[in-house]
Protein backbone atom coordinates (compact mmCIF):
# COMPACT_ATOMS: atom_id res chain seq x y z
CA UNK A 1 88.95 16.28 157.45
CA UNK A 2 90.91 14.36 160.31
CA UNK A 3 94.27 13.31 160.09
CA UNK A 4 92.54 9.29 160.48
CA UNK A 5 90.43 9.96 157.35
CA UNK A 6 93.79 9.83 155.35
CA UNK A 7 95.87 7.49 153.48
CA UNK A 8 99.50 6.71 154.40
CA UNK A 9 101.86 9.66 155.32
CA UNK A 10 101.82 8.66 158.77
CA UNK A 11 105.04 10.07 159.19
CA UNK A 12 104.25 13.84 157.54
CA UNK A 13 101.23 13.58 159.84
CA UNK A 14 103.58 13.21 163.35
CA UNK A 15 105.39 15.46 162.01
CA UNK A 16 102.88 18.42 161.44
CA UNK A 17 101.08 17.65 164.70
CA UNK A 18 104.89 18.30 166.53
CA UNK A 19 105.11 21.23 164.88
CA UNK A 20 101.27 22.39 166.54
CA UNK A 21 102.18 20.92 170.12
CA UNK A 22 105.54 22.44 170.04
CA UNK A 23 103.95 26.03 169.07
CA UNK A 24 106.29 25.94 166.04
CA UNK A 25 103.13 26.89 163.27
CA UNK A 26 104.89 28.40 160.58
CA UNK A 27 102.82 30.91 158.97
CA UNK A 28 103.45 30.28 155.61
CA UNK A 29 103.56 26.23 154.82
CA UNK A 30 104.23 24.69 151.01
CA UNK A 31 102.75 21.31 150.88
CA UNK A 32 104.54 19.79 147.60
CA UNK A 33 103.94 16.50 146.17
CA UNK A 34 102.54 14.87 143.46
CA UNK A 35 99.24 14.42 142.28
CA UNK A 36 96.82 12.01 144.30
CA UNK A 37 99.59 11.91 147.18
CA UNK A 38 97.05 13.35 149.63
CA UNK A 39 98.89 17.01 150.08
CA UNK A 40 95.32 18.83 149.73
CA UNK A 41 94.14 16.73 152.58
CA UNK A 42 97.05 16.94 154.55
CA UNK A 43 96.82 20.75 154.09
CA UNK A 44 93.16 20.82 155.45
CA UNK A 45 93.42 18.26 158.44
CA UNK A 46 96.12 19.84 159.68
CA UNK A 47 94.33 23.33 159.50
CA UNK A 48 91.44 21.51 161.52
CA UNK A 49 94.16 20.13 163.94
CA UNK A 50 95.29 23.98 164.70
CA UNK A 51 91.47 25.19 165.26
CA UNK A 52 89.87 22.21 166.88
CA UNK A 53 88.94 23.12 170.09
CA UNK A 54 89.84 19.62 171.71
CA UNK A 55 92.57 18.59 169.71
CA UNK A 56 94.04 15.30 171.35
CA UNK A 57 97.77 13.75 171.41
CA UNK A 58 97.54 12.34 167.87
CA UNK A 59 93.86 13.85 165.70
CA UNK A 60 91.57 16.98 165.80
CA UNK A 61 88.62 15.47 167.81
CA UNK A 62 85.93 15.64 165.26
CA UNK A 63 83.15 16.60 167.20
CA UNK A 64 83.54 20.57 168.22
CA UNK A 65 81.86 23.15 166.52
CA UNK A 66 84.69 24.09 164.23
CA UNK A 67 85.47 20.66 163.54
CA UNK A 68 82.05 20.13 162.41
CA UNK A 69 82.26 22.95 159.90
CA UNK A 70 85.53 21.96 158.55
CA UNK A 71 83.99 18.67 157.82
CA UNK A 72 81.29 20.53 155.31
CA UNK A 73 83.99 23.13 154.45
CA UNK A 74 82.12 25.97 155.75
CA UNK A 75 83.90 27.47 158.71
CA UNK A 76 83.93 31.15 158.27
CA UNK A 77 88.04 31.64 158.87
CA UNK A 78 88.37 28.74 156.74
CA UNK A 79 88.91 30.07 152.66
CA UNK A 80 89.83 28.63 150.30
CA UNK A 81 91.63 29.76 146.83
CA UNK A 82 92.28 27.83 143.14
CA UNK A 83 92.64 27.49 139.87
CA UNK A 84 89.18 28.24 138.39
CA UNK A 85 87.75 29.19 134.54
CA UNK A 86 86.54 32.83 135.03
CA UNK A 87 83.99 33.96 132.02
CA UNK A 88 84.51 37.31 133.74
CA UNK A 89 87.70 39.44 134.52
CA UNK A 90 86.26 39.86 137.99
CA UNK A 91 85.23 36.52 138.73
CA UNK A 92 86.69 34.66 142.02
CA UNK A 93 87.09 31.43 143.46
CA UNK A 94 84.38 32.30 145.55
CA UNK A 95 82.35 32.52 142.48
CA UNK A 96 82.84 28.75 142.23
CA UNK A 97 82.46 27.78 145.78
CA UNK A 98 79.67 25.61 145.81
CA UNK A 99 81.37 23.46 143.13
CA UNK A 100 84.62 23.44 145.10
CA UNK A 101 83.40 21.95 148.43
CA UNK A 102 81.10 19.17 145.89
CA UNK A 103 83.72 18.17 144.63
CA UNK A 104 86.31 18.21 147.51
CA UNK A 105 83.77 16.56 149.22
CA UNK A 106 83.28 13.45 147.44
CA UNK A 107 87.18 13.24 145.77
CA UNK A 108 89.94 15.12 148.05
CA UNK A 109 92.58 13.66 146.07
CA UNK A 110 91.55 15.17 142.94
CA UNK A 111 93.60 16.36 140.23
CA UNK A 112 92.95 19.46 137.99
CA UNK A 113 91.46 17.26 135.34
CA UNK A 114 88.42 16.30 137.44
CA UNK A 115 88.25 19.71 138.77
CA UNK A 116 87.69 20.97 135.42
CA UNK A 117 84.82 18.50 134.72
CA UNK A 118 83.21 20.03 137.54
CA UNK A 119 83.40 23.16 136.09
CA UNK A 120 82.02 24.08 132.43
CA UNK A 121 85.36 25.28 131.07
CA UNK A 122 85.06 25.15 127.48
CA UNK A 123 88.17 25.86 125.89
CA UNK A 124 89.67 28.46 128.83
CA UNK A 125 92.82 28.11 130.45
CA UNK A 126 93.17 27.45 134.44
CA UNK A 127 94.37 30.42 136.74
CA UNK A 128 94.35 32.43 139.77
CA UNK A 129 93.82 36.00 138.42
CA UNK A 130 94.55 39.80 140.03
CA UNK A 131 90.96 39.66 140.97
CA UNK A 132 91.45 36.47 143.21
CA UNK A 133 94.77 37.75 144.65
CA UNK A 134 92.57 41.20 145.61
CA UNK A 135 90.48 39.22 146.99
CA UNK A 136 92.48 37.05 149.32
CA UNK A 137 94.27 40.44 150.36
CA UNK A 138 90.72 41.68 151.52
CA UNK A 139 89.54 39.00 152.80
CA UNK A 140 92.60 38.02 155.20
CA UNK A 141 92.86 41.43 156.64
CA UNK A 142 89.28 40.68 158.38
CA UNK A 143 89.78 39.68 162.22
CA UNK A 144 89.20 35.92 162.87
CA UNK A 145 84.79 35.49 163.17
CA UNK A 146 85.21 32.20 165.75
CA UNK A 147 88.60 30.59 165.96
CA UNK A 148 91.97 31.47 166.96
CA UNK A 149 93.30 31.32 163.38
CA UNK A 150 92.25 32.77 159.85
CA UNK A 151 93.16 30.36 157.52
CA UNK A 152 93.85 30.57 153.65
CA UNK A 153 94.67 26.71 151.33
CA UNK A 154 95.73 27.70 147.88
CA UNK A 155 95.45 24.38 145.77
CA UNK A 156 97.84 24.64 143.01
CA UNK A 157 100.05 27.92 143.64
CA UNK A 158 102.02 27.34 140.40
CA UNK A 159 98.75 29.20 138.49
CA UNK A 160 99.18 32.29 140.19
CA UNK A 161 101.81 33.78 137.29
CA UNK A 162 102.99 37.13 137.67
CA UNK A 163 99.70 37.89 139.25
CA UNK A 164 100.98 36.09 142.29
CA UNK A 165 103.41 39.12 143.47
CA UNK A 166 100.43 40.93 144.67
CA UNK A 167 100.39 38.64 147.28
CA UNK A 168 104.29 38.96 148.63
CA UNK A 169 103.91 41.14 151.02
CA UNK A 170 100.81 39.74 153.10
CA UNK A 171 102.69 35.95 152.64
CA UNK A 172 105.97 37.86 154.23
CA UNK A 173 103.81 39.84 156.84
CA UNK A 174 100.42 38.40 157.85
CA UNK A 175 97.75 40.27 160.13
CA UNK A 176 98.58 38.32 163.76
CA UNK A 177 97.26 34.42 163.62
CA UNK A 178 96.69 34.13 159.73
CA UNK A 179 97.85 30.97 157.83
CA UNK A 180 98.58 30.26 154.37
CA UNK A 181 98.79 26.82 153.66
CA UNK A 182 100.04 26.15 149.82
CA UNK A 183 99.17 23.03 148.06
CA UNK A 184 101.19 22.47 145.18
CA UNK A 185 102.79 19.76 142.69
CA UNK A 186 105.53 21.41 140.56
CA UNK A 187 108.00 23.36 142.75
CA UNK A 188 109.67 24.48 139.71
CA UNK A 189 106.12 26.40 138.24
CA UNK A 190 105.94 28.66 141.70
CA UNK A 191 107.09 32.10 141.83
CA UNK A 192 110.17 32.10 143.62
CA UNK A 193 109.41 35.13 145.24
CA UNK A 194 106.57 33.04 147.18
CA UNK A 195 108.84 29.75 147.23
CA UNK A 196 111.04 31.68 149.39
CA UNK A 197 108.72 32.93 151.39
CA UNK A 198 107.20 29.63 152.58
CA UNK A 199 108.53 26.95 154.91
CA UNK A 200 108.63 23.74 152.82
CA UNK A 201 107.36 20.32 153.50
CA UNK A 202 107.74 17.57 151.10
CA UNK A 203 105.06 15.08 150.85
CA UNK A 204 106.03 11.91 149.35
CA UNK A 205 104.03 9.44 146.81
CA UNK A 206 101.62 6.75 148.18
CA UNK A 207 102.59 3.26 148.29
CA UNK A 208 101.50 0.73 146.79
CA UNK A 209 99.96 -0.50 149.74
CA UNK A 210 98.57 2.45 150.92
CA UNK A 211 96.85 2.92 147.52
CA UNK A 212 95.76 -0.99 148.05
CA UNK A 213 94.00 -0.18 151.60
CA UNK A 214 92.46 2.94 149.94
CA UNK A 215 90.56 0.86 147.10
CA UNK A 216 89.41 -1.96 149.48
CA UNK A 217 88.20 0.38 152.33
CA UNK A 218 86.93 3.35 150.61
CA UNK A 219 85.94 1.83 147.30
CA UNK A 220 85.44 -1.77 148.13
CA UNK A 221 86.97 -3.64 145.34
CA UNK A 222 88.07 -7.13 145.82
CA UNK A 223 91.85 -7.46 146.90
CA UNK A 224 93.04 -8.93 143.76
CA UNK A 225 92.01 -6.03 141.81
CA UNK A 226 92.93 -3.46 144.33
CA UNK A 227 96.43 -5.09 144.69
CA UNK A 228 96.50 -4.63 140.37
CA UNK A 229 95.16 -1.34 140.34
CA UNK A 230 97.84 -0.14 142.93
CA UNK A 231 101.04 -1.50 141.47
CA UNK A 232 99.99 0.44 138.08
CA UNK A 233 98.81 3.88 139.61
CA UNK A 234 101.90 4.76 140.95
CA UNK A 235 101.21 5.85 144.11
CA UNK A 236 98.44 8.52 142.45
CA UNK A 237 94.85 7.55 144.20
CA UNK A 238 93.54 9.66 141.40
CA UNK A 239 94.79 7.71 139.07
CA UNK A 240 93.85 4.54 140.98
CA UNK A 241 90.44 5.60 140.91
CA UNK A 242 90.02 6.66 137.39
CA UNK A 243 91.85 2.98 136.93
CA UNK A 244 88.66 1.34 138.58
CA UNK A 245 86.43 2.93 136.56
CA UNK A 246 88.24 2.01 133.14
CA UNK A 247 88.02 -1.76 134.49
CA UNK A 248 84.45 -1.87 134.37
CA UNK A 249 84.25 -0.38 130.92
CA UNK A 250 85.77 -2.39 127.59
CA UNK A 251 89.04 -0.55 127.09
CA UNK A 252 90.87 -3.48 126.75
CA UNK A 253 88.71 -4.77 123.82
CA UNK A 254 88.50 -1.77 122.23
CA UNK A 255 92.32 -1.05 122.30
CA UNK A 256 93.80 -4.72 121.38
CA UNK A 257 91.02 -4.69 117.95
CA UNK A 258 92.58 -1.34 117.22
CA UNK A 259 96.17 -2.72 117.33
CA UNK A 260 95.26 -5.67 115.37
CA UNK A 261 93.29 -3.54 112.75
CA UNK A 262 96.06 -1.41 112.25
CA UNK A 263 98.94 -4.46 112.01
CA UNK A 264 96.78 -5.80 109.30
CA UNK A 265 96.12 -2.51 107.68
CA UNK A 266 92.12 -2.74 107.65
CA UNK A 267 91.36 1.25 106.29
CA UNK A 268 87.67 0.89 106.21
CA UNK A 269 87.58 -0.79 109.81
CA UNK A 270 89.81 2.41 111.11
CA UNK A 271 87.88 4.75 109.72
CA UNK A 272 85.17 3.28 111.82
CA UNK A 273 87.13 3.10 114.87
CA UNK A 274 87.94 6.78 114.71
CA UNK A 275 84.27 7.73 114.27
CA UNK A 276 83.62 5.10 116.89
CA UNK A 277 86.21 6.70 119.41
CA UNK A 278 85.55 10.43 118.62
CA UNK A 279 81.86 9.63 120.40
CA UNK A 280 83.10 8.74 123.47
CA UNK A 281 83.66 11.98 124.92
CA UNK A 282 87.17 14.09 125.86
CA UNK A 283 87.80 12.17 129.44
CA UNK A 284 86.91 8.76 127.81
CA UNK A 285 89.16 9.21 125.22
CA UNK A 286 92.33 10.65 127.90
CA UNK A 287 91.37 7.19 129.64
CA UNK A 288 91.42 5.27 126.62
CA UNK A 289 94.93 6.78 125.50
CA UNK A 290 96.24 5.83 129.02
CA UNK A 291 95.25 2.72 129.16
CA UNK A 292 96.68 1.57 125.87
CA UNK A 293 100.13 3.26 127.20
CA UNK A 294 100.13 1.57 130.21
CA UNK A 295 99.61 -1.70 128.32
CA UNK A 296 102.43 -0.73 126.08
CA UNK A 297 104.64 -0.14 128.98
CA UNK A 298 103.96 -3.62 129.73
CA UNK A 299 105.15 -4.65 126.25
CA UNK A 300 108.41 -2.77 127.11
CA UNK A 301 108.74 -4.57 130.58
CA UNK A 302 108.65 -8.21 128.96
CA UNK A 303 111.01 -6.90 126.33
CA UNK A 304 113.59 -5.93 128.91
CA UNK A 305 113.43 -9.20 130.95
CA UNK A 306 110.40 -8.95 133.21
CA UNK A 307 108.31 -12.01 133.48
CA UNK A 308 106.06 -11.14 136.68
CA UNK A 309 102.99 -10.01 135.19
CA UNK A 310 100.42 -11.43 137.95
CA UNK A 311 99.31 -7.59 138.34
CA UNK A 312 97.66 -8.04 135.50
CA UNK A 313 94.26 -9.37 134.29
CA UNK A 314 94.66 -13.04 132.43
CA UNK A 315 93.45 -11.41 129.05
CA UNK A 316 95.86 -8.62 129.60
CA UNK A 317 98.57 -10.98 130.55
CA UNK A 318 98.16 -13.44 127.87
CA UNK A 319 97.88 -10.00 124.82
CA UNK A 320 101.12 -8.31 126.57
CA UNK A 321 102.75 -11.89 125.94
CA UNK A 322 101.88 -12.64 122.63
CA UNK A 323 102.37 -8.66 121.29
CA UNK A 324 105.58 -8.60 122.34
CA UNK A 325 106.68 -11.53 120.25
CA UNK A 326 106.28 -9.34 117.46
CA UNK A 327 107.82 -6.29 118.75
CA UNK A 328 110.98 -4.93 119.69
CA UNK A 329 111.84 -2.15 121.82
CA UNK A 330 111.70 0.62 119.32
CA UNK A 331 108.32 -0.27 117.92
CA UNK A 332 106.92 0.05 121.62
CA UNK A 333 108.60 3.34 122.23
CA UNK A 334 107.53 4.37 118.70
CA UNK A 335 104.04 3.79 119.84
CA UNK A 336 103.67 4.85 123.42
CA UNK A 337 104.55 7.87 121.92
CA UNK A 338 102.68 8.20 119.70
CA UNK A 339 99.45 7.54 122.22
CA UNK A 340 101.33 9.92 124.58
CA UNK A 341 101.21 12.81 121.79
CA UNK A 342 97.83 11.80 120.99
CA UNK A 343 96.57 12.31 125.12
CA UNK A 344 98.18 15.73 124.62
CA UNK A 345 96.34 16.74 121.56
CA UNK A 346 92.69 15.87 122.79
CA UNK A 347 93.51 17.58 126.10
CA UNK A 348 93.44 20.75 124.07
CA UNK A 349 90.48 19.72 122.09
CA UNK A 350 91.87 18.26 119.03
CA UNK A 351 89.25 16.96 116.59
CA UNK A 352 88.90 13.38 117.70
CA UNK A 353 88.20 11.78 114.60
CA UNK A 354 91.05 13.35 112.81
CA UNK A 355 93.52 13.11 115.75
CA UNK A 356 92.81 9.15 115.90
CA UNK A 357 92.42 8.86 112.29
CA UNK A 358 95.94 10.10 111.84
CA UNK A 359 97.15 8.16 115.08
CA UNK A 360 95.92 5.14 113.72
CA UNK A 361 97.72 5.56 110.29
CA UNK A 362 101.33 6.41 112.21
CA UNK A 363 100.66 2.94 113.93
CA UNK A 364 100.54 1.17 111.00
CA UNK A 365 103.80 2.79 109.46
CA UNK A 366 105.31 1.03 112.60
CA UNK A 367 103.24 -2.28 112.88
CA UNK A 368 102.72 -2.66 109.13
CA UNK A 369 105.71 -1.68 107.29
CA UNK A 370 108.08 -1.28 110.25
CA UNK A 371 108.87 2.67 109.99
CA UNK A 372 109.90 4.14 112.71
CA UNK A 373 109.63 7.95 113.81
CA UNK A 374 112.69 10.17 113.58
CA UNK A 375 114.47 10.21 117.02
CA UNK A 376 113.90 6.55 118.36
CA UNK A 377 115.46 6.33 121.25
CA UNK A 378 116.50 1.98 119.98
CA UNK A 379 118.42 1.48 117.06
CA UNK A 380 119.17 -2.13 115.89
CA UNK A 381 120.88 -3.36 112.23
C-alpha cells in the first residue's frame, strides 16, 4: 500500500512522511478516525514508507523487495493483530490470516461489519483475547528477519478490554526498532493505560469530493451518481460503497410500498412484507433499514427549509416531496427511530419477521392514527 493508492488526507500523509525524513518515528502511533476515513491504510503505507528500501521525497517506491511483500501483506516483520471470532480460547489472529489479507486486499476501508461477513461468526462477540496479546508479546520479541523495523497494526484497539494491559509494558518499552501502529475509531473505548502510551494522530473524515474521485476511479460509476452517493455517505467510503450496491438493487421500491402499506393500514399485505423482508438475509436487511433512514432524513431536511435535493434520484426526489406534505417533524423523528432501533435489533440477530412485523405496526400508530412514541423530541398543539 503506497501513500498514492489513497484517498484524500494529503495533508496527514506530508505530515507522517516529515516525521520519517526528520527521524522523528514515534514508536507507538494511534491512528484515530472514523470509519471508512482511510486510517487502516494510512497505518500500512506509512509502515511501507519506513521499510522501503528506496523510499523517495514524497511515496515508498513500490518496486523493492519489501515493498513488494507489503503489497500482498506478507512481509515477515510485517503482523498484523484484530478483532476476530475465536471458537477456541487459544485461537489468534493468525488463525484468521488468510481471511484478513482477502479481505484487506480487495476493501482496505472496511468496517467491522464486512469483516465479520468474512468470517463465519455466528452469534460471537468481536475481541482481541489474552491469547492474542501472548502472542504479539512473543512474536515482537523476535529480531527483525529482513528490514530495519518489526512492525505490529492493531485494527480496532478499543476490543482489547482488560486483556489489553498485558501489553503495557512492551507498548512503553519495545525491543530496539519495533513499531506499533494502532488503528482505531472510538478514542473513548481504548484503555487509557495504552491511550497514554501512544503518540496521537487524528485522521479526519473524507470529503465529499474525495469520496466522489474514489467512486469514479476505483469503482467507475458515472459522475452523477458518484457526486449523490458522496454527499450522503458522509465522508465513510464504506458506506459509499455499500451505497452503490443498494442502488442497483430495489430498496427504494421496496421501502416507499412499505410506507404506503402501513399509512393505509393493509395487515395482510404487512404480514407479507415481513415474511418477504425476513428472506433477504441479515446485511440486506441493515442496508434496507439504512436506506429508509437516510430517506427519512431527507423528509426532515425539506421539513426544516431545505429545497436542494438534486443529490437525489428523480423518484427519490419527487417521494421525499410528496411524503413530507403529510408529515411533520415529529412523525419523521418518530420513525427514523424507530428504523434506527430496528438496525440495532437485527444486528444482534433478532427474528426478522417478528422484528419487522412489530416495526411495521409502530409505523402505523404514527402514520395511521398519529401516535407518537413517548419522548419525541417535537411537540406541537
Amino acid at each position: 500500500m503506497q501513500f498514492c493508492d489513497i484517498t484524500g488526507q494529503e495533508a496527514i500523509k506530508k505530515q507522517l512522511i516529515q516525521t520519517v525524513q526528520e527521524n522523528r518515528v514515534s514508536h507507538a502511533r494511534l491512528f484515530l478516525g472514523p470509519e471508512g476515513s482511510g486510517s487502516l491504510p494510512l497505518a500500512l503505507a506509512y509502515a511501507q514508507y519506513i521499510c522501503c528500501e528506496n523510499p523517495s521525497e514524497t511515496d515508498s517506491c513500490g518496486e523493492c523487495a519489501s515493498c513488494r511483500k507489503y503489497s500482498r501483506l506478507i512481509h515477515p516483520d510485517l503482523h498484523f493483530s484484530y478483532p476476530f471470532f475465536a471458537k477456541h480460547k487459544e485461537d489468534t489472529a493468525i488463525s484468521f490470516i488468510e481471511e484478513w489479507r482477502e479481505a484487506f486486499l480487495a476493501n482496505p476501508y472496511m468496517g467491522l461489519d464486512e469483516w465479520r461477513g468474512q468470517l463465519e461468526a455466528d452469534n460471537k462477540q468481536a475481541n482481541i483475547n489474552i491469547a492474542e496479546c501472548h502472542q504479539i508479546i512473543k512474536k515482537l520479541s523476535l529480531k527483525p528477519f529482513e528490514s530495519e523495523y518489526k512492525v505490529l497494526i492493531m485494527w480496532l484497539p478499543e476490543y482489547l478490554d482488560k486483556e489489553g494491559n498485558t501489553l503495557l509494558k512492551i507498548i512503553e518499552e519495545p525491543p530496539q526498532k519495533t513499531l506499533f501502529l494502532l488503528v482505531a475509531q472510538s478514542q473513548d473505548q481504548i484503555l487509557n493505560t495504552i491511550l497514554s502510551r501512544t503518540q496521537l494522530m487524528k485522521v479526519p473524515r473524507l470529503t465529499d469530493q474525495n469520496v466522489r474521485d474514489f467512486l469514479t476511479e476505483k469503482l467507475h460509476l458515472p459522475d452523477e451518481q458518484a457526486s449523490r452517493i458522496a454527499y450522503l455517505s458522509e465522508g465513510n467510503i464504506q458506506l459509499a460503497v455499500n451505497l452503490s450496491r443498494e442502488e442497483s438493487n430495489n430498496n427504494f421500491g421496496l421501502f416507499s410500498d412499505w410506507l404506503r402499506m402501513c399509512f393505509s393500514n393493509k395487515g395482510i399485505q404487512i404480514i407479507e412484507f415481513a415474511e418477504t423482508v425476513s428472506r433477504l438475509g441479515r446485511e440486506n436487511q441493515k442496508n434496507f433499514l439504512r436506506y429508509g433512514t437516510k430517506l427519512l432524513r431527507e423528509v426532515l431536511m425539506v421539513l426544516s427549509g431545505a429545497e436542494n435535493l438534486v443529490h437525489l434520484p428523480q423518484n427519490e426526489e419527487a417521494f421525499v416531496k410528496n411524503f413530507s406534505r403529510t408529515m411533520d417533524p415529529a412523525k419523521a423523528e418518530a420513525l427514523v427511530a424507530q428504523l434506527e432501533e430496528a438496525h440495532y435489533h437485527v444486528e444482534r440477530n433478532a427474528n426478522p419477521k417478528i422484528l419487522f412485523l412489530d416495526v411495521s405496526l409502530q409505523i402505523v400508530r404514527i402514520l395511521k392514527f398519529n401516535t407518537l412514541p413517548k419522548g419525541t423530541q417535537y411537540i406541537y398543539s
